[in-house]
Protein backbone atom coordinates (compact mmCIF):
# COMPACT_ATOMS: atom_id res chain seq x y z
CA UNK A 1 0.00 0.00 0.00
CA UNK A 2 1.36 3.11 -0.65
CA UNK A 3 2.56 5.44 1.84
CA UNK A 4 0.14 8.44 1.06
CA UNK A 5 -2.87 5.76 0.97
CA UNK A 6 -1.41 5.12 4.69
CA UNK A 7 -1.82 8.33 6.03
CA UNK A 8 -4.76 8.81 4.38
CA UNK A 9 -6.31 6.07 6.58
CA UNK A 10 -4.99 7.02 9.43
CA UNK A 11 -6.53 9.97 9.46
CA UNK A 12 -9.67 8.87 8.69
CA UNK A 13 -9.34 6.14 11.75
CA UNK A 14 -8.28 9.14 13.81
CA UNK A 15 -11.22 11.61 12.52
CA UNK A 16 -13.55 8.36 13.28
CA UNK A 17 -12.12 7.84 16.73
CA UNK A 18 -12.25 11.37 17.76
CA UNK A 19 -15.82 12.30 16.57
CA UNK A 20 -17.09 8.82 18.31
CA UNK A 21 -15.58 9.45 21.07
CA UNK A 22 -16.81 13.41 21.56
CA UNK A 23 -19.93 12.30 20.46
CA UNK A 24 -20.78 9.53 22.54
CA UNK A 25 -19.04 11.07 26.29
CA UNK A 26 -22.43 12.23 26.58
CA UNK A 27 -24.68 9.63 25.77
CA UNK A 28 -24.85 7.76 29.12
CA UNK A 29 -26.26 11.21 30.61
CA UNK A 30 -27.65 12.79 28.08
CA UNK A 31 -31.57 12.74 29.22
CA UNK A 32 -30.42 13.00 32.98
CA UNK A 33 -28.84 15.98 32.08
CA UNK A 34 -31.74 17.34 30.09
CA UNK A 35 -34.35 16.38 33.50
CA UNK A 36 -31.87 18.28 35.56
CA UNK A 37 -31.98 21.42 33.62
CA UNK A 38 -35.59 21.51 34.73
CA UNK A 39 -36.99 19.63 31.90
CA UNK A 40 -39.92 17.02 31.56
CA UNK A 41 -39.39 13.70 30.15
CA UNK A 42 -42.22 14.85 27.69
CA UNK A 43 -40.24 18.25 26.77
CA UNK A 44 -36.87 15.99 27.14
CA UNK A 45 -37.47 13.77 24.36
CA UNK A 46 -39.11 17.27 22.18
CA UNK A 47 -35.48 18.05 22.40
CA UNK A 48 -34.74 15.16 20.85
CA UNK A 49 -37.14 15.11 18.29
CA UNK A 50 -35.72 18.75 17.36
CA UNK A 51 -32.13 17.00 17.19
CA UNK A 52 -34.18 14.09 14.68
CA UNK A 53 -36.18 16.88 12.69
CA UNK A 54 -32.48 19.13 12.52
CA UNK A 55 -31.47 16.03 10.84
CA UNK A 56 -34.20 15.49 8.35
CA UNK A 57 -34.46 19.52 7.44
CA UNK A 58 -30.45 19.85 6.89
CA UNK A 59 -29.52 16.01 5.30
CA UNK A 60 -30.13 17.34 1.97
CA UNK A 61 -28.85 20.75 1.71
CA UNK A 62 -25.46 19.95 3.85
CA UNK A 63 -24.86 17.09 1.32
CA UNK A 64 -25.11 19.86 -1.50
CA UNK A 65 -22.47 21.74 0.51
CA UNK A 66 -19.65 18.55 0.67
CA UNK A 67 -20.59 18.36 -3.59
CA UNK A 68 -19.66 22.52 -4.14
CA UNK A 69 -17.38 23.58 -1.10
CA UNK A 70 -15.47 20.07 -0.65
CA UNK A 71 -15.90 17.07 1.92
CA UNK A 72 -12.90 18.88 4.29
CA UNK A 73 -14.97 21.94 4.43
CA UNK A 74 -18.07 20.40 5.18
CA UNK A 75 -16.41 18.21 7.90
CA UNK A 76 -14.76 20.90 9.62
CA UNK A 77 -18.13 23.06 9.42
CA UNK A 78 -19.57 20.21 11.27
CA UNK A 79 -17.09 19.82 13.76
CA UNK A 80 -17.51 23.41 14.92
CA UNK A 81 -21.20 23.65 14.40
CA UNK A 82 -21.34 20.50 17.14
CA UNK A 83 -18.88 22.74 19.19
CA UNK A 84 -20.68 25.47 19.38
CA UNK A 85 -23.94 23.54 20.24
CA UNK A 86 -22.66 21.25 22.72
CA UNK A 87 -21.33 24.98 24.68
CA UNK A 88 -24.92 26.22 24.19
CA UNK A 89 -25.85 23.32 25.85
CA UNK A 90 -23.78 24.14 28.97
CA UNK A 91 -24.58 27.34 29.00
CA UNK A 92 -28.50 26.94 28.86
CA UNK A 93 -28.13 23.77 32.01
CA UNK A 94 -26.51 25.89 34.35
CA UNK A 95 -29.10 28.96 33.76
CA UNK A 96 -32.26 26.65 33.50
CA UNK A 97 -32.98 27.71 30.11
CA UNK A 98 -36.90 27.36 28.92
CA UNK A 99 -37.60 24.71 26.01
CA UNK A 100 -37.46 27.26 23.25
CA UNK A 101 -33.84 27.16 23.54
CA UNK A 102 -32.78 23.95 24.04
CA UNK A 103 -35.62 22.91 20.99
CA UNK A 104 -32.93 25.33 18.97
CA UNK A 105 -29.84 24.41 20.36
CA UNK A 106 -31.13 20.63 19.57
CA UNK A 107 -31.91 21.38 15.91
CA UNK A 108 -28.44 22.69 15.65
CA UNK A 109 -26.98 19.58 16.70
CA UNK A 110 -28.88 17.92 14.39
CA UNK A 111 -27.41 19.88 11.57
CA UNK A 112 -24.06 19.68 12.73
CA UNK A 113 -24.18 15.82 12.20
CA UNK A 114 -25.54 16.10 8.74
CA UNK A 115 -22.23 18.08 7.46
CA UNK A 116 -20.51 14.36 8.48
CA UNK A 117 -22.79 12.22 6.80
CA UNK A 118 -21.71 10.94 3.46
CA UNK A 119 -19.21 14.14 3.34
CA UNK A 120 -16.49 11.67 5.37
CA UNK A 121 -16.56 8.57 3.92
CA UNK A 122 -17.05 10.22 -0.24
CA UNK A 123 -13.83 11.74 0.90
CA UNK A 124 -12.34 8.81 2.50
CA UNK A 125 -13.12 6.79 -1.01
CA UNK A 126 -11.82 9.59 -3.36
CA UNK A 127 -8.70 10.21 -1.38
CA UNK A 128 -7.52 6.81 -1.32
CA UNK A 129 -8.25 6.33 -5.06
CA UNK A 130 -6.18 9.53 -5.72
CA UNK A 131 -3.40 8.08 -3.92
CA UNK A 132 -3.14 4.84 -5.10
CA UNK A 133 -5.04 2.35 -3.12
CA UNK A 134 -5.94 -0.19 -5.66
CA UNK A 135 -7.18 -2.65 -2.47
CA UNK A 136 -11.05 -3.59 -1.51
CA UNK A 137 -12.64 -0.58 1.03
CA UNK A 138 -14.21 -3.59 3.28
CA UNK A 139 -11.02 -3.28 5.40
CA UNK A 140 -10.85 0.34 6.17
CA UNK A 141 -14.70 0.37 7.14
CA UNK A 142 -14.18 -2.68 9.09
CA UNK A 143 -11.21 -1.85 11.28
CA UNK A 144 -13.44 1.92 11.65
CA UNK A 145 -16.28 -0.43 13.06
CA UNK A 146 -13.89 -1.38 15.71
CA UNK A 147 -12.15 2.15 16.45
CA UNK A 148 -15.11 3.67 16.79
CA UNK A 149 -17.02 0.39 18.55
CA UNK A 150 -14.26 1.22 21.13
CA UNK A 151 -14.45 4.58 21.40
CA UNK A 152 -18.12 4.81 22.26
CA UNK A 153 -17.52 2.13 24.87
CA UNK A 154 -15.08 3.95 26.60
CA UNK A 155 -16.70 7.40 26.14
CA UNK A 156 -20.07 6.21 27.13
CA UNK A 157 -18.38 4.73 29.85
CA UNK A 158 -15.98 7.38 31.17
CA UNK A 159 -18.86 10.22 30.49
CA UNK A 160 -21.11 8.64 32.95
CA UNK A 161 -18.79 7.84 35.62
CA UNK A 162 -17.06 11.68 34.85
CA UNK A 163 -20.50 12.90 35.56
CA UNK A 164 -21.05 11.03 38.69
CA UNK A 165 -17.27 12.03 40.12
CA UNK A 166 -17.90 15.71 39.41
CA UNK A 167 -21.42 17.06 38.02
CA UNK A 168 -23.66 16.07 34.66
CA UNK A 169 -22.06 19.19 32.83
CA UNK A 170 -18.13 18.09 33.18
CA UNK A 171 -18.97 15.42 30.07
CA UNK A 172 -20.14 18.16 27.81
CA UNK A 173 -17.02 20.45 28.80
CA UNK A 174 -14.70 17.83 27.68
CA UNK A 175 -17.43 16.98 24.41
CA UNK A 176 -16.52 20.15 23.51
CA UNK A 177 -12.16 19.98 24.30
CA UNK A 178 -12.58 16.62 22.12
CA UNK A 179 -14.34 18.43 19.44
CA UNK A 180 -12.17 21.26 19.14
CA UNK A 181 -9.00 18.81 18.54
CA UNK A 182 -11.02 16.96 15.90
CA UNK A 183 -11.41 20.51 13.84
CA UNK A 184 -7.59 21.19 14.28
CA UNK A 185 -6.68 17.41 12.91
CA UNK A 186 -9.00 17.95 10.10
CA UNK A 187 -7.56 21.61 9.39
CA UNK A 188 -4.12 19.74 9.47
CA UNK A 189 -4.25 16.51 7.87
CA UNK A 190 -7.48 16.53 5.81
CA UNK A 191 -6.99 17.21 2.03
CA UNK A 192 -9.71 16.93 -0.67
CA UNK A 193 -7.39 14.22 -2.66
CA UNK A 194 -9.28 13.07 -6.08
CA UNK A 195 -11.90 15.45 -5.72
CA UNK A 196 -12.59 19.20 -6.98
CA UNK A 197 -15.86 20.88 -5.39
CA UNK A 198 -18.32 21.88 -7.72
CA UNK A 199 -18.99 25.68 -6.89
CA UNK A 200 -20.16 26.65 -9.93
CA UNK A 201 -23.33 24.38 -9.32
CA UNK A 202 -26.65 26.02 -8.50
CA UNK A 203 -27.63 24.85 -4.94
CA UNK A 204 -31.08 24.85 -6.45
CA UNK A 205 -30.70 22.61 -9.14
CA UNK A 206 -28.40 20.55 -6.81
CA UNK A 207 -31.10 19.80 -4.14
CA UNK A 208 -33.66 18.68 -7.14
CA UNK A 209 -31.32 16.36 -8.61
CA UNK A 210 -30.58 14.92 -4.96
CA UNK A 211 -34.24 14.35 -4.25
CA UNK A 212 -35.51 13.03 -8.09
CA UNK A 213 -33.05 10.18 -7.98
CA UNK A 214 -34.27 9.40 -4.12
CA UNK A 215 -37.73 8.97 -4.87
CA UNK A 216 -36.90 7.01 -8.46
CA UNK A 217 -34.64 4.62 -6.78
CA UNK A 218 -36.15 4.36 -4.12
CA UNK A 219 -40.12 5.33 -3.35
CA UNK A 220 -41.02 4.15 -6.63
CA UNK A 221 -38.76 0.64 -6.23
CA UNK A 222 -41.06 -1.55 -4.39
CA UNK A 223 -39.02 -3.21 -2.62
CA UNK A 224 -36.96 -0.47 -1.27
CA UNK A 225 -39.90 1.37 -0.64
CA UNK A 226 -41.86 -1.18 2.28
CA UNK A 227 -38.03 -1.30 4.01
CA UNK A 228 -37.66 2.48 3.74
CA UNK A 229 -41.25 2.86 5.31
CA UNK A 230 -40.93 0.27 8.17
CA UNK A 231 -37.57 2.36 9.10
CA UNK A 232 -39.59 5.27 11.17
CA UNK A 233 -40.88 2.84 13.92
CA UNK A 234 -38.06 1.06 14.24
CA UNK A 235 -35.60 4.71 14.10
CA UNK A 236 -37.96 6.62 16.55
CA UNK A 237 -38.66 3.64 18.72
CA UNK A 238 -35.25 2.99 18.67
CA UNK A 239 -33.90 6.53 19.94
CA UNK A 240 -36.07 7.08 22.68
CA UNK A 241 -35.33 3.38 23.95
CA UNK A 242 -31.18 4.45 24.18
CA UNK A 243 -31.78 7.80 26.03
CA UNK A 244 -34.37 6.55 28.02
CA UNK A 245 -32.92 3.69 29.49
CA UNK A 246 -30.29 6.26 30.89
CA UNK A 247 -33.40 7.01 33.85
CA UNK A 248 -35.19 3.87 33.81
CA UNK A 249 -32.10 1.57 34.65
CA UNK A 250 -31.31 4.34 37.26
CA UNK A 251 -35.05 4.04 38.82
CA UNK A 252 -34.34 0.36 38.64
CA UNK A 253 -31.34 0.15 40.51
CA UNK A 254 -32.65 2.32 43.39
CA UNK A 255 -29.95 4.99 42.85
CA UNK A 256 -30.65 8.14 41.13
CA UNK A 257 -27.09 9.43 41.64
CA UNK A 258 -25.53 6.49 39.89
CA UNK A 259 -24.78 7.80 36.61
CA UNK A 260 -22.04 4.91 35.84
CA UNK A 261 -25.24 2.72 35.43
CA UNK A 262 -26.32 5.56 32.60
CA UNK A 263 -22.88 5.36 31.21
CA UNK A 264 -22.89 1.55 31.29
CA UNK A 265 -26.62 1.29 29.21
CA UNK A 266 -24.80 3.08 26.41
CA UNK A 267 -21.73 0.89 26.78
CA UNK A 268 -23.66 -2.06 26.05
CA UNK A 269 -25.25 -1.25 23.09
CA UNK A 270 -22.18 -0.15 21.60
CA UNK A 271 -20.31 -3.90 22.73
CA UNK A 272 -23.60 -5.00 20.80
CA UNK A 273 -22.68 -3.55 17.58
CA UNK A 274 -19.44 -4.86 17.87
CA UNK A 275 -20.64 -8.33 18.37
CA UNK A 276 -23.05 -7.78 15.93
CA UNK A 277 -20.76 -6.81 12.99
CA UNK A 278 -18.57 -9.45 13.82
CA UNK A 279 -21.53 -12.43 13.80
CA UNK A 280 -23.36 -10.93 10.91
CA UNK A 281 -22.55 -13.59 8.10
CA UNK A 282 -23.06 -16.89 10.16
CA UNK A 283 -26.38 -15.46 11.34
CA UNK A 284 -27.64 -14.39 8.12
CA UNK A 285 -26.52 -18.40 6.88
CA UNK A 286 -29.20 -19.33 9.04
CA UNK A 287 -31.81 -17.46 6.88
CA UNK A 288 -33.16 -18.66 3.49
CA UNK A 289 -34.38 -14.93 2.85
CA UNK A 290 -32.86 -11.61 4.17
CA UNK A 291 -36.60 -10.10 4.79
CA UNK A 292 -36.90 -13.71 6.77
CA UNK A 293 -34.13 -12.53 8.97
CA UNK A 294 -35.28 -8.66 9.17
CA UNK A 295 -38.95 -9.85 10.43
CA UNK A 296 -37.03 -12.74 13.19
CA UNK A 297 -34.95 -9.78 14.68
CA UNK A 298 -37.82 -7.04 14.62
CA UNK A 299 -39.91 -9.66 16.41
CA UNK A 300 -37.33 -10.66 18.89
CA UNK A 301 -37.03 -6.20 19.32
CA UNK A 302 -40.33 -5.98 19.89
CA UNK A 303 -40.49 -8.91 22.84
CA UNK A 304 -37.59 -7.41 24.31
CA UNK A 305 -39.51 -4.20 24.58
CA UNK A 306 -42.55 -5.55 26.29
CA UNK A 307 -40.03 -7.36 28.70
CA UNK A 308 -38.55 -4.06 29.41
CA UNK A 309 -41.79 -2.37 30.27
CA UNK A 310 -43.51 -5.71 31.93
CA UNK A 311 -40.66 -7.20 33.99
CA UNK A 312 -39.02 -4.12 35.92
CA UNK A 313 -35.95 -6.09 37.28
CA UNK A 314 -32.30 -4.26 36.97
CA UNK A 315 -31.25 -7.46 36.06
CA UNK A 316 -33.41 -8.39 34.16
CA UNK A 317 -33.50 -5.33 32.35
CA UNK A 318 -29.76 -5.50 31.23
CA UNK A 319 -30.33 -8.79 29.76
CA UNK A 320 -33.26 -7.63 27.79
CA UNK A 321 -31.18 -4.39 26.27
CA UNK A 322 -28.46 -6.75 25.66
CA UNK A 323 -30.91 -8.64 23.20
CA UNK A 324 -32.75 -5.55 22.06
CA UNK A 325 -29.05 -3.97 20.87
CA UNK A 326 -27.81 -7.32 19.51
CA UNK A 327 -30.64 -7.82 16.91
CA UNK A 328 -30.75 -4.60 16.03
CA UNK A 329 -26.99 -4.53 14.93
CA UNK A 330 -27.25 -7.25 13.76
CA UNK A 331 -30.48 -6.57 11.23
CA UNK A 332 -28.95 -3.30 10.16
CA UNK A 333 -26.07 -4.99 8.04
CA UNK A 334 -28.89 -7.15 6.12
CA UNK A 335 -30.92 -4.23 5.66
CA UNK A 336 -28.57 -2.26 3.88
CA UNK A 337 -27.33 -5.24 1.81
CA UNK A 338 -31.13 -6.16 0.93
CA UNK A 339 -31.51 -2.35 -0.01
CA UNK A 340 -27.62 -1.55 -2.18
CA UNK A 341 -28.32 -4.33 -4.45
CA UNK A 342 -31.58 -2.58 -5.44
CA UNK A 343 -30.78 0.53 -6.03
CA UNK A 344 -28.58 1.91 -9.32
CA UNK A 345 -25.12 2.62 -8.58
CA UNK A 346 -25.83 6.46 -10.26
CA UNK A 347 -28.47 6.64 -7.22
CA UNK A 348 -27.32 4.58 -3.99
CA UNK A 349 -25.73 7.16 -1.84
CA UNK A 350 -29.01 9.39 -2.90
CA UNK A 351 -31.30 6.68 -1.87
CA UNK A 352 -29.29 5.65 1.05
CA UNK A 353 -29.27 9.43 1.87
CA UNK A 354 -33.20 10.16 1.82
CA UNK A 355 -33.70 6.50 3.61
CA UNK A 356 -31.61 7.60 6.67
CA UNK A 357 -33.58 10.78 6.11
CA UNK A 358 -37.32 9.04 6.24
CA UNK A 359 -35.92 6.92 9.27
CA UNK A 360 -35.17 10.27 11.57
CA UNK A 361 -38.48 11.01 10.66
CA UNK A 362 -39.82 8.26 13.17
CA UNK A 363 -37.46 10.17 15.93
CA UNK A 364 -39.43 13.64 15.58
CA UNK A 365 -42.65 12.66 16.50
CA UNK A 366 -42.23 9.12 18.16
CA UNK A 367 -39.93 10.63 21.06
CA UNK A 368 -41.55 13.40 22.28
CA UNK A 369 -45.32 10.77 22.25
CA UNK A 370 -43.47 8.44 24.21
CA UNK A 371 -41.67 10.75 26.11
CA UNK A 372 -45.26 11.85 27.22
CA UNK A 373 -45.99 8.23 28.13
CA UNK A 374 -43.90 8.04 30.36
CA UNK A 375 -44.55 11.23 32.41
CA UNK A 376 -47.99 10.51 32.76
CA UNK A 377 -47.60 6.17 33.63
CA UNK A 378 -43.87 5.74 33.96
CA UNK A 379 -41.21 4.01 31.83
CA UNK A 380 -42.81 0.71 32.20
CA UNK A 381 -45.75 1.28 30.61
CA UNK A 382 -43.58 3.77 27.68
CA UNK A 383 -41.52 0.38 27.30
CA UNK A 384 -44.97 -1.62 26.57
CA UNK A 385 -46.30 1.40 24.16
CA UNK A 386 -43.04 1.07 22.44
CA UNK A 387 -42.98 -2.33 21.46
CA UNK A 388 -46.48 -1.81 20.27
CA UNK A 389 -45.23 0.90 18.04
CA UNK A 390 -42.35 -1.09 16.69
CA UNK A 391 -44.40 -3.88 15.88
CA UNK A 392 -45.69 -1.96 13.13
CA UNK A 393 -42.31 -2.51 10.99
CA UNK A 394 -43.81 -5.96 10.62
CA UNK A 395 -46.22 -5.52 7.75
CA UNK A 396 -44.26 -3.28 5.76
CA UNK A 397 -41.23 -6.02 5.92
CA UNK A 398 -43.75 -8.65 4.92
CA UNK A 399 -44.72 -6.62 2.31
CA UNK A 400 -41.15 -6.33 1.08
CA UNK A 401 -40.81 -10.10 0.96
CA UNK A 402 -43.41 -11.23 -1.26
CA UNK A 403 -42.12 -8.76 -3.64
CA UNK A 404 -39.64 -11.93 -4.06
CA UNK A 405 -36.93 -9.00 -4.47
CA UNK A 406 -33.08 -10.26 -6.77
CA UNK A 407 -31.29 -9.58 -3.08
CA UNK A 408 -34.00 -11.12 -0.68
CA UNK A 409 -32.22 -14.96 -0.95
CA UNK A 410 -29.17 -15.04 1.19
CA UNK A 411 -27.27 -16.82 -1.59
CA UNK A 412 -27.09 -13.74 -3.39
CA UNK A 413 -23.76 -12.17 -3.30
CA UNK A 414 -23.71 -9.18 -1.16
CA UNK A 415 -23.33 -6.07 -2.85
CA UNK A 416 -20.12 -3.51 -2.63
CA UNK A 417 -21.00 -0.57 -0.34
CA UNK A 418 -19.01 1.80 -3.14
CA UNK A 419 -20.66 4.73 -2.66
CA UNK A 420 -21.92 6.11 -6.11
């Protein structure tokens, strides 16, 4: 390999360790931290639906800003927009700021995420063409899978036993150090290799071609399209079940103050994907169809669900998340092979853009409902309403396998992730 193709890795391994690791010192506190600002779970997960809807408003126009400014500027305009957020946050927790503000400061967030999607890895791909890597991609992603596996577990980890050492705010102070090193390594190391931005192109025409090759590829592909609608249940469900497990396991273990417990929620799910990426192939073996093994593991999410809200048992409760993450990382690789092999290669990262987009769709208005739930009959019964909601993934995925799709047989080769 050569030695330019090298560095090039490295720094996207160190880009990928750094945001992962800012991102996700918060995670094990992030809803205790929003209750002790003065917040109600109901306006707590609002926030987070403002995060989701940041995400859906901004996906498209921030990916028209990585095609005419460059992936390096986009990434670094993420970086700081996620740095200036995360030190709104602090500022509005120590003052008690009303929800207005942190429905804002959320929406920000949200957009500073979508200047990272698809931005870093078209760059990734481009640079290492321009440099000579002649090699298969599947290696970089995988050993990112496991820098940045790692470097949620110990940031979820560390953040929640930082916040119980000192207060909830120290994680976000160091969020933001983390952050600020991230948009000094990109400044120094990131080059747009194999790529020159587009600035003459109208942002206009831009966004339309963006969205007509979403909805032809996908929408109007059968297939793709009763996948791409079961993805808001399973999405929305699935981000108020991480943050609100932060509380819950807390109220289970009879110690409010033990914010290690939050820290060690978020830990699991991330040793889940790691497990899950690594089991992947020999589970999917066990499948005749890929839709077969989609509906097994959003059945086996939904039980878990009901177990969470029926059984209230700390013990119990970790075993059930356990199960919960592990199916779900383990689905999401089939998925997205079911879904690549159906889409033209001019319009995959399009289509893989707007279904990421429909999914955060579930998180704007699922949260804050269930979020509701459970300030008005507790976690336990939000738990129970959840599974019910993420049940109704089933019949779209059952739709999606009798239309007896070319990738739906597990014999089928996988499809390369090359991005278009």
């Amino acid at each position: 390999m050569p030695d330019a193709a090298r560095a090039v890795q490295r720094t996207y391994l160190a880009l990928t360790l750094l945001t992962t690791l800012a991102a996700s010192f918060i995670w094990g506190v992030n809803t205790l931290f929003l209750l002790d600002a003065g917040l109600s779970n109901a306006e707590a997960f609002a926030a987070n639906a403002f995060f989701a809807a940041g995400q859906v408003l901004f996906e498209v126009p921030t990916g028209v800003v990585a095609d005419t400014r460059g992936r390096r500027f986009s990434f670094v305009l993420g970086a700081a927009t996620l740095l200036v957020s995360t030190l709104l946050y602090l500022g509005m927790w120590q003052i008690e700021a009303p929800f207005v503000g942190w429905a804002l400061a959320s929406a920000l967030l949200g957009l500073g995420f979508t200047f990272f999607s698809g931005a870093t890895e078209a760059w990734l791909v481009d640079a290492l063409r321009a440099t000579g890597y002649e090699g298969d991609l599947e290696p970089v992603f995988g050993r990112a899978m496991v820098v940045g596996g790692a470097a949620m577990l110990v940031g979820s980890v560390l953040g929640g036993f930082v916040a119980q050492l000192t207060d909830l705010g120290m994680p976000y102070v160091i969020r933001a150090a983390l952050l600020g090193v991230t948009v000094l390594v990109a400044l120094r190391y990131m080059r747009d290799l194999g790529f020159s931005p587009a600035r003459e192109a109208s942002p206009i025409a831009a966004v339309r071609t963006v969205l007509d090759g979403a909805i032809d590829g996908g929408l109007r592909n059968p297939p793709v399209r009763w996948v791409m609608l079961a993805a808001p249940f399973a999405t929305g469900v699935g981000f108020y079940v991480f943050y609100a497990l932060q509380p819950y396991l807390l109220e289970l273990f009879g110690d409010p103050t033990a914010y290690g417990i939050a820290g060690l929620a978020a830990a699991i799910v991330a040793g889940a994907q790691m497990v899950g990426g690594l089991v992947v192939n020999r589970v999917r073996r066990l499948f005749r169809l890929r839709t077969d093994a989609m509906l097994v593991a959003a059945l086996v999410a939904v039980l878990a669900l009901l177990g969470l809200g029926a059984i209230p048992i700390f013990v119990f409760a970790l075993a059930l998340l356990v199960a919960w993450a592990l199916v779900s990382a383990i689905e999401e690789p089939i998925r997205r092979a079911y879904i690549n092999g159906l889409i033209p290669s001019q319009q995959r990262a399009t289509v893989l853009s707007f279904d990421a987009l429909v999914g955060s769709t579930g998180g704007v208005v699922i949260q804050p409902a269930l979020g509701r739930v459970a300030d008005l009959g507790g976690y336990g019964i939000s738990y129970l309403v959840a599974g019910g909601i993420q049940a109704l993934a089933l019949p779209f995925i059952l739709l999606a396998r009798r239309e007896r799709a070319a990738t739906d047989p597990t014999s089928v080769e996988e499809p390369s992730a090359l991005p278009a």
